[in-house]
N, C-alpha and C. Protein backbone atom coordinates (compact mmCIF):
# COMPACT_ATOMS: atom_id res chain seq x y z
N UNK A 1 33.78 8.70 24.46
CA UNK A 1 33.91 7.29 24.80
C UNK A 1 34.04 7.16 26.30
N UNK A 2 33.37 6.39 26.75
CA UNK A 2 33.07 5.77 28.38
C UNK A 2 34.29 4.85 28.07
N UNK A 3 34.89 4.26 29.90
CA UNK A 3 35.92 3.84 30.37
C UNK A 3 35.35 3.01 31.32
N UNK A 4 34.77 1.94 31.34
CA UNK A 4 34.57 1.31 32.83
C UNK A 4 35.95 0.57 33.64
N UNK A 5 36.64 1.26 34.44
CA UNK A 5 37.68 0.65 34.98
C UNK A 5 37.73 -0.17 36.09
N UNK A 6 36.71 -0.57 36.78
CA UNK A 6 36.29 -1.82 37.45
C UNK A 6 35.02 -2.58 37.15
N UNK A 7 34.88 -3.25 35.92
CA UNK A 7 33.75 -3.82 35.43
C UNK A 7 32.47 -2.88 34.88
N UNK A 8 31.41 -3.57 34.70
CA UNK A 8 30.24 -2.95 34.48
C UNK A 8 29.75 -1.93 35.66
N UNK A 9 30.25 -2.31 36.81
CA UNK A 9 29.58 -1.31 37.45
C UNK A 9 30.27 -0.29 38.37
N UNK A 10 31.67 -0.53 38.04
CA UNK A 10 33.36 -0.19 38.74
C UNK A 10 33.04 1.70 38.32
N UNK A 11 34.17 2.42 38.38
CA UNK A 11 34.31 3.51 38.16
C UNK A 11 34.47 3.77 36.57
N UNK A 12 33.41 4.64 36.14
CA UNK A 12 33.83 4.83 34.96
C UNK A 12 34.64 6.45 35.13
N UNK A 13 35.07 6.71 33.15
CA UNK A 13 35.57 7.59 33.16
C UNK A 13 35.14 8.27 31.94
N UNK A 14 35.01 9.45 31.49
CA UNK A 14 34.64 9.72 29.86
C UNK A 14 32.87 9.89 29.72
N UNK A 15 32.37 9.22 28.60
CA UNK A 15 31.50 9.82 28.33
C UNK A 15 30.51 8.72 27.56
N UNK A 16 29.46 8.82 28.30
CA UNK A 16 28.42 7.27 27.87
C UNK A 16 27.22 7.95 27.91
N UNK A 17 26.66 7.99 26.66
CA UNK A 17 25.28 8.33 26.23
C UNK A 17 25.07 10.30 26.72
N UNK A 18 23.95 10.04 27.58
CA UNK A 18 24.23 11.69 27.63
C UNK A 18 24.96 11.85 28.96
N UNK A 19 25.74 10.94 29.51
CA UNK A 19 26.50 11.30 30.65
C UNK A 19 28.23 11.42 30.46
N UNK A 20 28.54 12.29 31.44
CA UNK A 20 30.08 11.94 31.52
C UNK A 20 30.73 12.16 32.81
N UNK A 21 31.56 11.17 33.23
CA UNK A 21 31.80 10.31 34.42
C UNK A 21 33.52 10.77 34.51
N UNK A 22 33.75 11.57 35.42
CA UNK A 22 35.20 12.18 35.91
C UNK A 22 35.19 12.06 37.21
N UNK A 23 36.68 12.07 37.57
CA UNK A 23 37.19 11.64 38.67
C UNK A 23 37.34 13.09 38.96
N UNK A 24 36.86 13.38 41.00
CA UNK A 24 37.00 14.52 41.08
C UNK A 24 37.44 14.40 42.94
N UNK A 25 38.40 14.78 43.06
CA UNK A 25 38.89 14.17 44.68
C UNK A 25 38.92 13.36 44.96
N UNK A 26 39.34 11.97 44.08
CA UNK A 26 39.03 10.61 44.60
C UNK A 26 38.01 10.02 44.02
N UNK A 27 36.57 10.66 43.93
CA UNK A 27 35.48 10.36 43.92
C UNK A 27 34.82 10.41 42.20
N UNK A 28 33.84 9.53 41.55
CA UNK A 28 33.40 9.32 40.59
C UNK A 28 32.49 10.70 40.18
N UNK A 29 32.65 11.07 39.38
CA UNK A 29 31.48 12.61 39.45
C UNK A 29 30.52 11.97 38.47
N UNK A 30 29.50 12.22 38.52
CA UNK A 30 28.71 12.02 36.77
C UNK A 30 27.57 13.71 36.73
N UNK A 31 27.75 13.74 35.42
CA UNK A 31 27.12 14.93 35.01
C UNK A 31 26.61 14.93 33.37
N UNK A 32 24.92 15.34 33.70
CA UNK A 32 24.55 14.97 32.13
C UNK A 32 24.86 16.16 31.67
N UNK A 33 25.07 16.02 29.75
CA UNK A 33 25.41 17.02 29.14
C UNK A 33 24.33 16.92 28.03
N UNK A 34 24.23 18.03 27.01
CA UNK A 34 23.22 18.79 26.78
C UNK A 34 23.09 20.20 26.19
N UNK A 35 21.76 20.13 25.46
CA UNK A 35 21.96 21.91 25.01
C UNK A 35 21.13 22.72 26.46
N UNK A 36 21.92 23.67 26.55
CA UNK A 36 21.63 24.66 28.11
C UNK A 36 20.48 25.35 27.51
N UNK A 37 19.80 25.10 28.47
CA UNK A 37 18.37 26.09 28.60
C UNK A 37 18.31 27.64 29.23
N UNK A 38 19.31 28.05 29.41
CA UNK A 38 19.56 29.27 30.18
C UNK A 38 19.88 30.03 28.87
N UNK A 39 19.01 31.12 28.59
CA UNK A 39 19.02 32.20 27.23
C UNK A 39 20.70 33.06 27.74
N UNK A 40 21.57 32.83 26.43
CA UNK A 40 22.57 33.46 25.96
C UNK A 40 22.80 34.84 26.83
N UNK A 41 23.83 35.20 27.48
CA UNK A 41 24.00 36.11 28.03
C UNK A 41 24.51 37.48 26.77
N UNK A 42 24.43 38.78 27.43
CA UNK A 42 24.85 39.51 25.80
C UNK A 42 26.07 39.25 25.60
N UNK A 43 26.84 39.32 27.09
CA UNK A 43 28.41 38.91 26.33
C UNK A 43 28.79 38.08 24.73
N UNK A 44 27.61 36.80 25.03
CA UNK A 44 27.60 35.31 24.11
C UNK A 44 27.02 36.14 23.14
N UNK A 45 25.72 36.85 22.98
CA UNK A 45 25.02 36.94 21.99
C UNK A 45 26.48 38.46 21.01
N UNK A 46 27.42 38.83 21.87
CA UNK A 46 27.68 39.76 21.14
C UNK A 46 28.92 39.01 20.46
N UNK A 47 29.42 38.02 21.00
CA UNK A 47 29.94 37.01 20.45
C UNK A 47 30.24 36.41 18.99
N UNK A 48 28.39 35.97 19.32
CA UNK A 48 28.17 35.50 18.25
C UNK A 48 28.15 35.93 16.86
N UNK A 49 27.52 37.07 17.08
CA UNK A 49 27.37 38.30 16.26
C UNK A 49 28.79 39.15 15.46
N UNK A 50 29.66 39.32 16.44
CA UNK A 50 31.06 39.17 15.76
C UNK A 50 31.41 38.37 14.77
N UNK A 51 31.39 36.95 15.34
CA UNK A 51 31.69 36.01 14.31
C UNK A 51 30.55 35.91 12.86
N UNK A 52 29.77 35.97 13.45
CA UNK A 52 28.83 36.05 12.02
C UNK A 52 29.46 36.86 10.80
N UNK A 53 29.06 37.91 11.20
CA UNK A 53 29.47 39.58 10.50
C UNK A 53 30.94 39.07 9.88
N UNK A 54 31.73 38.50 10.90
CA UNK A 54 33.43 38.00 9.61
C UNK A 54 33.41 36.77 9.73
N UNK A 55 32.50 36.42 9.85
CA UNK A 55 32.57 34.87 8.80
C UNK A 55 32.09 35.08 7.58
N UNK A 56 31.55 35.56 7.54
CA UNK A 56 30.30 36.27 6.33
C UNK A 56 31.31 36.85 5.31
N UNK A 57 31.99 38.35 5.81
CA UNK A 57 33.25 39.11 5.07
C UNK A 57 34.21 38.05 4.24
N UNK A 58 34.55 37.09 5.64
CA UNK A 58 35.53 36.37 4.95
C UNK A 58 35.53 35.30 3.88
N UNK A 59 34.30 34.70 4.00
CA UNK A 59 33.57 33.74 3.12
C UNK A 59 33.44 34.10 1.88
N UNK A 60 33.25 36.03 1.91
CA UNK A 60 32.71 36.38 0.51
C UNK A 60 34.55 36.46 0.07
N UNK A 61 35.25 36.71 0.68
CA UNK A 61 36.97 37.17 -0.06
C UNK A 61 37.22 35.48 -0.21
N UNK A 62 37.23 34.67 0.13
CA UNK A 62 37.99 33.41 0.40
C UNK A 62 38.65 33.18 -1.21
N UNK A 63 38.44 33.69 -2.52
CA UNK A 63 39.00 33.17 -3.60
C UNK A 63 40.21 34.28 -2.92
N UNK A 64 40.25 35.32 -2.77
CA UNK A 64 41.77 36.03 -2.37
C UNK A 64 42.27 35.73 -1.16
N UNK A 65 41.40 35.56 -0.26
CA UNK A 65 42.20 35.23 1.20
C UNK A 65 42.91 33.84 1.37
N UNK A 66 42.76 32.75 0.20
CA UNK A 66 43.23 31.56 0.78
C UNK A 66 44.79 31.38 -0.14
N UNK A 67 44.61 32.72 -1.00
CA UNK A 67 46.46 33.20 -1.63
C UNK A 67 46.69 33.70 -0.16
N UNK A 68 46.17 34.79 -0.01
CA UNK A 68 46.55 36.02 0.59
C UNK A 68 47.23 35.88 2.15
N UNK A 69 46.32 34.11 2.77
CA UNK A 69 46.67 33.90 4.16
C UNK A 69 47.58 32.58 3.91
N UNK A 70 48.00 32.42 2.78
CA UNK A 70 48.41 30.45 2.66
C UNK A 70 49.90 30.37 2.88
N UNK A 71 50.59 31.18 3.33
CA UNK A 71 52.07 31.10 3.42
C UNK A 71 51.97 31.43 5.34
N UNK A 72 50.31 31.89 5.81
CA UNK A 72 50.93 31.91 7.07
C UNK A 72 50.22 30.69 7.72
N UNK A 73 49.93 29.63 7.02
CA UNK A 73 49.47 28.13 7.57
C UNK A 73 50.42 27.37 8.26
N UNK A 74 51.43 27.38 8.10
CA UNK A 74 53.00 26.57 8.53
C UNK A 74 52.51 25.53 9.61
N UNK A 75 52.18 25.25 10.53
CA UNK A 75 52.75 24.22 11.53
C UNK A 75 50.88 24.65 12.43
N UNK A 76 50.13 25.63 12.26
CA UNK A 76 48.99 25.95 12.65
C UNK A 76 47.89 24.98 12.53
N UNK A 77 47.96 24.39 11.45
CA UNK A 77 46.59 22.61 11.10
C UNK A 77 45.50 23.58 11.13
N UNK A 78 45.69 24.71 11.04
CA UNK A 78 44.73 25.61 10.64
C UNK A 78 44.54 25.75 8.93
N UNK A 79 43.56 26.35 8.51
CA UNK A 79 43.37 26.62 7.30
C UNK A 79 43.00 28.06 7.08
N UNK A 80 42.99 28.57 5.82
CA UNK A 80 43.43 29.90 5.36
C UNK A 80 41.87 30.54 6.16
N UNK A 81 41.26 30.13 6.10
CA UNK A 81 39.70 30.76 6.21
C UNK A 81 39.68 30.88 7.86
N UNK A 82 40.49 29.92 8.39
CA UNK A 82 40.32 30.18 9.63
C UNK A 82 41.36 31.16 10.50
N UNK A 83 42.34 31.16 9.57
CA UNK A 83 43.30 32.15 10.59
C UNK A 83 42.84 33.45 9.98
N UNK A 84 42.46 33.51 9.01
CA UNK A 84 41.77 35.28 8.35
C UNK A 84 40.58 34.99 8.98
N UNK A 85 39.76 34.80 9.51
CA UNK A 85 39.18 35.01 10.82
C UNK A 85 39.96 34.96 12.24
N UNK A 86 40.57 34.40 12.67
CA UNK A 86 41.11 34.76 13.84
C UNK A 86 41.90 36.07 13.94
N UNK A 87 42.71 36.58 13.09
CA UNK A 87 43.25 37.56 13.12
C UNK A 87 42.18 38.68 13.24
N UNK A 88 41.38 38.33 12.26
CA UNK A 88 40.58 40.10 11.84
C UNK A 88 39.03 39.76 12.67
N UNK A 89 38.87 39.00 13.43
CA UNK A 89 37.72 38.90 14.46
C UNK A 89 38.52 40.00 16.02
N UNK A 90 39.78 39.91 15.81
CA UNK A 90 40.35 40.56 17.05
C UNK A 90 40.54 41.91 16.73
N UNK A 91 40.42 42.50 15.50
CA UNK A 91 40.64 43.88 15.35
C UNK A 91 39.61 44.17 14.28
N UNK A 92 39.04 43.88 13.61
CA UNK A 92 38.12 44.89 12.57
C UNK A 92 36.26 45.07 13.31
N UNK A 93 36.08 44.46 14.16
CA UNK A 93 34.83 44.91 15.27
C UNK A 93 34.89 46.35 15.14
N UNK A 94 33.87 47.10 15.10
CA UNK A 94 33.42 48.29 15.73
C UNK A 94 31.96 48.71 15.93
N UNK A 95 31.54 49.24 16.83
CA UNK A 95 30.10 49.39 17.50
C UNK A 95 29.83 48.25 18.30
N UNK A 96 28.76 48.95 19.34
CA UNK A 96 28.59 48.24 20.20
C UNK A 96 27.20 47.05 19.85
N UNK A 97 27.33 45.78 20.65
CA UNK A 97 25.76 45.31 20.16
C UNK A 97 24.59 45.89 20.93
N UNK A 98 23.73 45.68 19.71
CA UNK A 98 23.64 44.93 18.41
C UNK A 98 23.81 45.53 17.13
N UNK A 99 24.64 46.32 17.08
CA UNK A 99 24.69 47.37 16.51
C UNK A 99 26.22 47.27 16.00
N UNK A 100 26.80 46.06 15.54
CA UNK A 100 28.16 46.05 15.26
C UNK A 100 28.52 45.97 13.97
N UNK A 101 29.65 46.63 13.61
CA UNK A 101 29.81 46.61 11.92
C UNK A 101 31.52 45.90 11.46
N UNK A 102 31.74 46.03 10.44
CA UNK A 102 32.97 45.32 9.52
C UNK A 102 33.89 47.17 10.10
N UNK A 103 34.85 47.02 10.72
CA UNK A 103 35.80 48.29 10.56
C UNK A 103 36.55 47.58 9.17
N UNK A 104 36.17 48.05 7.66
CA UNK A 104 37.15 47.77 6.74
C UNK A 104 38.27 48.18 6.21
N UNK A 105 38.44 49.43 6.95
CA UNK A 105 40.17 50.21 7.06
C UNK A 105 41.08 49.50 8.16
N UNK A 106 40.23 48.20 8.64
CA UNK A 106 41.33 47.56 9.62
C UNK A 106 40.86 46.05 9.30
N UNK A 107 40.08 45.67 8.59
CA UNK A 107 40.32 44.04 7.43
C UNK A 107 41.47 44.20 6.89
N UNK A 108 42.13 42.71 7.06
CA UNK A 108 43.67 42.35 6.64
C UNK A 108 42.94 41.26 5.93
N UNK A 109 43.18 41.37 4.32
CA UNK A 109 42.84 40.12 3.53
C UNK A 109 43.85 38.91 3.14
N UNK A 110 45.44 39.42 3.42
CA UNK A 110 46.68 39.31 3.40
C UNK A 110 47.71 39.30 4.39
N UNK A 111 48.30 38.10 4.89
CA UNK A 111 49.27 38.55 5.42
C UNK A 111 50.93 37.56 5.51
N UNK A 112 51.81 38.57 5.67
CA UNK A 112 53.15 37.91 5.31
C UNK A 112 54.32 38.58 5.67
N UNK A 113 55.33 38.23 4.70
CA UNK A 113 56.54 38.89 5.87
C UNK A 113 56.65 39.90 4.71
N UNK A 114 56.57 39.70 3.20
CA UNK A 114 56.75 40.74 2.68
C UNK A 114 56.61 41.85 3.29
N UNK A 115 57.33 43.07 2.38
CA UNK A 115 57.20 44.69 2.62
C UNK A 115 55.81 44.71 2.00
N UNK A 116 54.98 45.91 2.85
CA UNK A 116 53.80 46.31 2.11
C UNK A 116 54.05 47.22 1.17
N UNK A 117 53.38 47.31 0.41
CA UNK A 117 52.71 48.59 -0.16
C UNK A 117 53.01 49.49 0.33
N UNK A 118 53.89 50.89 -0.47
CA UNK A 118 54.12 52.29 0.35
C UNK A 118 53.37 53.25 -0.13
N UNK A 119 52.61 54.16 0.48
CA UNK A 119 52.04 54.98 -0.02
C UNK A 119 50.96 54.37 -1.32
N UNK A 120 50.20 53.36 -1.07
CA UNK A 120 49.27 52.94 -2.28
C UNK A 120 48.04 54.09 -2.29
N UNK A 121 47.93 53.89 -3.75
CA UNK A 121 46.82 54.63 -4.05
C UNK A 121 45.76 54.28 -4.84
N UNK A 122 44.34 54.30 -4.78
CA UNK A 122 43.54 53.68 -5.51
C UNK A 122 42.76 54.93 -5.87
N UNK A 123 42.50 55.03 -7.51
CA UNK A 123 41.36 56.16 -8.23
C UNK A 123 40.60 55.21 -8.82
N UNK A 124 39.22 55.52 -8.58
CA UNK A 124 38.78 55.06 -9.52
C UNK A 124 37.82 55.60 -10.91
N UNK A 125 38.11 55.04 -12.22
CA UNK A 125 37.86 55.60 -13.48
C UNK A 125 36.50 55.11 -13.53
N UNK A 126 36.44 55.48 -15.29
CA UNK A 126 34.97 54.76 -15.90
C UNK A 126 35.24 53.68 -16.03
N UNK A 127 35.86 52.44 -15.87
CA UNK A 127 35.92 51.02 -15.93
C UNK A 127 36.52 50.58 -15.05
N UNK A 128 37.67 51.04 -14.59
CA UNK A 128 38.42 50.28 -13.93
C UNK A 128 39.00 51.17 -12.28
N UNK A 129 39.39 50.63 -11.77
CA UNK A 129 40.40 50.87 -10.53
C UNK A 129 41.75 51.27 -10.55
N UNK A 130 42.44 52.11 -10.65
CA UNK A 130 43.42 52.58 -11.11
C UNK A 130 44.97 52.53 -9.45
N UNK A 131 45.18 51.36 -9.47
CA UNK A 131 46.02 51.48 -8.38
C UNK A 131 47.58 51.89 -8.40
N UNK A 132 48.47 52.29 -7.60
CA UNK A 132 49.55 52.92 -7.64
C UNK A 132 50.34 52.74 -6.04
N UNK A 133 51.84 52.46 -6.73
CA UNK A 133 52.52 52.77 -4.77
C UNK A 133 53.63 53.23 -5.36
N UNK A 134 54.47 53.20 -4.11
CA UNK A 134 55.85 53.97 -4.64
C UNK A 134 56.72 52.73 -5.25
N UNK A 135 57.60 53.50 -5.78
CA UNK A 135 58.41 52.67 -6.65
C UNK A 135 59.92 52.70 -6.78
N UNK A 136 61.14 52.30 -7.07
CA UNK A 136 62.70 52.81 -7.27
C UNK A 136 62.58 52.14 -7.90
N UNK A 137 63.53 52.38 -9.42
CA UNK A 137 64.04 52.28 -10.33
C UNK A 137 65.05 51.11 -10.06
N UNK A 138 65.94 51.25 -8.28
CA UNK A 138 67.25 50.94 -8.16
C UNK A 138 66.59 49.75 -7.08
N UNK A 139 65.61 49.35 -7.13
CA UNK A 139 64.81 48.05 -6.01
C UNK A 139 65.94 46.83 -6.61
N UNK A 140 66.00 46.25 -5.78
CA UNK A 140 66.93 45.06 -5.37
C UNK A 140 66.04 44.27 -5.97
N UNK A 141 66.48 43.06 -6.67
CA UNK A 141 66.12 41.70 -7.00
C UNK A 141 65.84 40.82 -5.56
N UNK A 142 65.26 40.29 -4.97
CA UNK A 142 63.67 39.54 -5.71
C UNK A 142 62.67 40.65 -5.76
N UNK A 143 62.69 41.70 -4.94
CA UNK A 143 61.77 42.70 -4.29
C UNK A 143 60.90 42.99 -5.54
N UNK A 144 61.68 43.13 -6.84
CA UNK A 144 61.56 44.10 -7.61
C UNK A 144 60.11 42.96 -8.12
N UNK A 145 60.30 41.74 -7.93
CA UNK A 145 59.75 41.21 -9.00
C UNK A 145 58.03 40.56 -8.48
N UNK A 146 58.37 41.25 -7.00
CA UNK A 146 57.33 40.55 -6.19
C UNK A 146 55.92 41.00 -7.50
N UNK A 147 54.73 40.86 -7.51
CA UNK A 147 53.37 41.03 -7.71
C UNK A 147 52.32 41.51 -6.77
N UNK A 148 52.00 42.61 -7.60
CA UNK A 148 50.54 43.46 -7.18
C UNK A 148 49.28 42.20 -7.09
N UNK A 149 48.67 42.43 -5.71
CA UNK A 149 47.39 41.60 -5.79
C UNK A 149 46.59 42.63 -5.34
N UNK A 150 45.44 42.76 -6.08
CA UNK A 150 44.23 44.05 -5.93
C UNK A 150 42.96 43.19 -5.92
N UNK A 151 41.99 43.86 -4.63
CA UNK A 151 40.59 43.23 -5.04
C UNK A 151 39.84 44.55 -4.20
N UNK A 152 38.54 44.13 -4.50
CA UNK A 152 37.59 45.29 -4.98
C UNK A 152 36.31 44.71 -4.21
N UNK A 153 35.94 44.51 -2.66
CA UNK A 153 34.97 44.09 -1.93
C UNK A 153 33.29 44.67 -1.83
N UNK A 154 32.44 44.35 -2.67
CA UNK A 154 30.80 44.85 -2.70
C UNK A 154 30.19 44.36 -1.24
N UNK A 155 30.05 44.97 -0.09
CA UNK A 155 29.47 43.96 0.49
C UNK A 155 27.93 44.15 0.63
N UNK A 156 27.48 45.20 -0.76
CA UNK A 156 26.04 45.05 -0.54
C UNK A 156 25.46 43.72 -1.11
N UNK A 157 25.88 43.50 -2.24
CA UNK A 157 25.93 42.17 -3.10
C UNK A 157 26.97 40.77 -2.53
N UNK A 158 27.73 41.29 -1.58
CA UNK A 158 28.53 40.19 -1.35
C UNK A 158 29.30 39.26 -2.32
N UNK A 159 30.20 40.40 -3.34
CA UNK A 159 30.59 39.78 -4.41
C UNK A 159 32.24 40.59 -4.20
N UNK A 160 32.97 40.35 -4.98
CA UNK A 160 34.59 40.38 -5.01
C UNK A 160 34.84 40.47 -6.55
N UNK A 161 35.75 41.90 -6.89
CA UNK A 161 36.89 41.00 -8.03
C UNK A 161 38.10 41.72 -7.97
N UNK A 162 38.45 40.63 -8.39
CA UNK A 162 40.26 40.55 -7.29
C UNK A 162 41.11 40.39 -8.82
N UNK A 163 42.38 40.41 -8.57
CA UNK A 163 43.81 39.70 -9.30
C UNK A 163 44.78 39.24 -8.45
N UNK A 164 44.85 38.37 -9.02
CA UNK A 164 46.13 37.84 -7.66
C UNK A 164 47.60 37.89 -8.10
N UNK A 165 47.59 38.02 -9.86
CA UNK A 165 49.09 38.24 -10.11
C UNK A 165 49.22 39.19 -10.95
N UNK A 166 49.42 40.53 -10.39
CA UNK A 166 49.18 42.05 -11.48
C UNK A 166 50.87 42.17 -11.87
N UNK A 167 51.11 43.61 -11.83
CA UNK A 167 52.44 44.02 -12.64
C UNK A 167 53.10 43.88 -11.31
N UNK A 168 54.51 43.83 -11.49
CA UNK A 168 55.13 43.81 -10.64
C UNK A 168 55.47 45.36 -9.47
N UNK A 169 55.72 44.83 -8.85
CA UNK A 169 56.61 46.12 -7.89
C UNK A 169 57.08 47.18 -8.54
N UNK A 170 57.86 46.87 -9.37
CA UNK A 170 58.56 47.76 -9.78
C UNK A 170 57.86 48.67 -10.94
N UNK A 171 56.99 47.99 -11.40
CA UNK A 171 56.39 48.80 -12.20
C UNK A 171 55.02 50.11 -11.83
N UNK A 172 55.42 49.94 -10.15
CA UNK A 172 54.71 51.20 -9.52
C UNK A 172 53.10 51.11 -9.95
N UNK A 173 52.25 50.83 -10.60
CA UNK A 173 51.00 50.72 -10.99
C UNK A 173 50.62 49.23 -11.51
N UNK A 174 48.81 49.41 -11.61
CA UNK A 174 48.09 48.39 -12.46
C UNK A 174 46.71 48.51 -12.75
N UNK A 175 45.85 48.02 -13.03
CA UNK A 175 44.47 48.42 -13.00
C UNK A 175 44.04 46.99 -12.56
N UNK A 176 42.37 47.06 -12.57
CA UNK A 176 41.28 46.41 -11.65
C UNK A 176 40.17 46.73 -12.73
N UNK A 177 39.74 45.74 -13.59
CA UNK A 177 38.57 46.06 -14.32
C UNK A 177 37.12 45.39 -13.40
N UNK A 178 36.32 46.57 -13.56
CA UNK A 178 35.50 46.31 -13.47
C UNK A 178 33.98 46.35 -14.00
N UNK A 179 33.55 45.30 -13.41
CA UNK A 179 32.30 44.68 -14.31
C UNK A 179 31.72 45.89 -14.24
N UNK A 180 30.75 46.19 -15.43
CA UNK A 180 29.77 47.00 -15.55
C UNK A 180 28.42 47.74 -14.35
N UNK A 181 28.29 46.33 -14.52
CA UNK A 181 27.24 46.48 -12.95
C UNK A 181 27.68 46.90 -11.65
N UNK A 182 28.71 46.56 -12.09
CA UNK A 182 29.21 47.08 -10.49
C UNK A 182 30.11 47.99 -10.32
N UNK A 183 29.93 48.94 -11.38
CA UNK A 183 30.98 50.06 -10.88
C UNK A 183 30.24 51.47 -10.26
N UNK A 184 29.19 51.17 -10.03
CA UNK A 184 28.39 51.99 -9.42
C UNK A 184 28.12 52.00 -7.83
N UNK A 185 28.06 50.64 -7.33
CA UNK A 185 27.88 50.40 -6.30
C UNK A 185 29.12 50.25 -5.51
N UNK A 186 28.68 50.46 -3.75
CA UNK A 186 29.53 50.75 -2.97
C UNK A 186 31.11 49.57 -2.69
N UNK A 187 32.25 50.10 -2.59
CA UNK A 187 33.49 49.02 -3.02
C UNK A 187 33.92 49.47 -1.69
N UNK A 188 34.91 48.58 -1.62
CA UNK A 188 35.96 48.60 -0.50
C UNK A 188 37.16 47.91 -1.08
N UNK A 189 38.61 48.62 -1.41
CA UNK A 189 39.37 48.47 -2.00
C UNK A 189 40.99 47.87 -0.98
N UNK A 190 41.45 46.72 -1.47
CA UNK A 190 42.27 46.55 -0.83
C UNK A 190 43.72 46.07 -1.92
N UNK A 191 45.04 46.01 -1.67
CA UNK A 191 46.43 45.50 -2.46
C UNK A 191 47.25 45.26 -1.50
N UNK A 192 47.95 44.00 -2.09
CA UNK A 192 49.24 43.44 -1.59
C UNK A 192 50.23 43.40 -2.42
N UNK A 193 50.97 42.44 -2.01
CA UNK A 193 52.01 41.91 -3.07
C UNK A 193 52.17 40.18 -2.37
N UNK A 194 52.38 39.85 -3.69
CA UNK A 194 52.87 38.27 -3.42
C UNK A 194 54.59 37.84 -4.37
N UNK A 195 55.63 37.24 -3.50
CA UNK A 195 55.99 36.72 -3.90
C UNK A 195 55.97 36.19 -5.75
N UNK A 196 57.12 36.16 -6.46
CA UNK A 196 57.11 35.76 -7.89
C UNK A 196 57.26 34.29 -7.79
N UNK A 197 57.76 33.84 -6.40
CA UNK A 197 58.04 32.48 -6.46
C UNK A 197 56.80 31.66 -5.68
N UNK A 198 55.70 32.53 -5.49
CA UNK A 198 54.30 32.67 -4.43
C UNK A 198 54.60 31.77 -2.96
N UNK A 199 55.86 32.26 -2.65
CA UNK A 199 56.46 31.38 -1.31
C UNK A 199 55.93 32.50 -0.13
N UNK A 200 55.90 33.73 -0.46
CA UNK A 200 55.51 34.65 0.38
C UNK A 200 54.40 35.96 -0.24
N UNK A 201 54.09 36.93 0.87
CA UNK A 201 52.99 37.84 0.43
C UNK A 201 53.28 38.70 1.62
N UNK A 202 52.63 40.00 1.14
CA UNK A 202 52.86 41.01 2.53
C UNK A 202 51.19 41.33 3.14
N UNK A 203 51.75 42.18 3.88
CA UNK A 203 50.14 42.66 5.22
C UNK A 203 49.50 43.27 3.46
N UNK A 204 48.01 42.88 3.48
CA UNK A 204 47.37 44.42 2.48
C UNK A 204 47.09 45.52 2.98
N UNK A 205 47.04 46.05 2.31
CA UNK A 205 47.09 47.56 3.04
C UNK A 205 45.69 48.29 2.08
N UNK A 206 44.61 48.60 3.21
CA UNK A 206 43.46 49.39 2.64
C UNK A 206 43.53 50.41 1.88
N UNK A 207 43.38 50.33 0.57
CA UNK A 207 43.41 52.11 -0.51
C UNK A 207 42.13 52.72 -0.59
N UNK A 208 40.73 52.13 0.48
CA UNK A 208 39.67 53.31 0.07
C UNK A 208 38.36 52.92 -0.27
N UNK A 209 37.88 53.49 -0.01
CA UNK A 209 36.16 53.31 -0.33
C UNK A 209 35.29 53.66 -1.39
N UNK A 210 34.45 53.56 -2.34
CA UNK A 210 34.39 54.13 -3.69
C UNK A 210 32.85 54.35 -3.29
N UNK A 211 31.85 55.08 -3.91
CA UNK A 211 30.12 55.41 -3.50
C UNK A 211 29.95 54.33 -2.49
N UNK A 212 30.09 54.82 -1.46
CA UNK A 212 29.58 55.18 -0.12
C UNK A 212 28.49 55.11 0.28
């Protein structure tokens, strides 16, 4: 929005059609705006390319990431899709462009104040995903009661299958069925825990890669 502050032809301020009119030492500036004709520098193009590559990742998790990131929305006017990109655009990059890939031993699909996962472990069987962490018998109440969340990332197919409320903590294990079709093809395995009262969730913590 344009500002004319001395009539129609006085000083404007802001932004009228393809111009915009700022005060710069006193003086009225005007400057048209526009898409730039000057080709993308690589810095931009490697940029871009970042974001693609985990917008893409994140788009395909979003049924788990918008549990997995929704307790760290608080006061941000951000949304789940966008802070699980901001976080993991700053650390899961690796290679140089154009030549850049998903680091998925450093994708966070989850994050929270919970305790993670100790020592998790993921096998996988003839059907299913067989996950495991440590466990005490003598775990303190709420801890005990938090929930296993497991998902299972294809990104040749760009498909997911997840649980978001498995056995509890305390029960040290759970499984991950998986579809037929896809227990052949290449996975990327990740678990958290969420909250019983789903007020909170912890960091996930990567268990592994399955055919490669």
């Amino acid at each position: 929005m344009g500002i004319a502050n001395n009539g129609l032809f006085g000083g404007h301020t802001g932004k009228i059609g393809d111009l915009v009119f700022y005060e710069l030492n006193g003086k009225t500036v005007v400057r048209s705006i526009g898409k730039s004709q000057k080709p993308p520098t690589e810095n931009q193009q490697r940029a871009q390319t970042d974001m693609k590559i985990v917008s893409e990742t994140i788009k395909t998790l979003r049924p788990f990431i918008e549990l997995g990131f929704s307790t760290m929305i608080g006061e941000t006017g951000m949304n789940t899709h966008n802070l699980a990109i901001k976080y993991n655009i700053k650390n899961v990059i690796k290679g140089t462009y154009p030549n850049q890939e998903i680091a998925y031993d450093k994708l966070l699909v989850s994050k929270g104040l919970l305790k993670p996962a100790q020592n998790c472990l993921t096998i996988q069987t003839t059907e299913t995903l067989q996950f495991s962490w440590d466990t005490n018998p003598q775990m303190a109440w709420p801890e005990s009661t938090d929930q296993v969340m497991m998902v299972a990332y294809f990104p040749a197919s760009k498909k997911i299958v997840y649980a978001l409320y498995g056995n509890s903590r305390l029960s040290g294990s759970d499984e991950l069925n998986i579809p037929e079709d896809l227990r052949g093809e290449y996975m990327e395995t990740y678990a958290s825990f969420i909250a019983a009262d789903r007020k909170n969730v912890a960091d996930s913590i990567y268990t592994g890669s399955f055919n490669a």
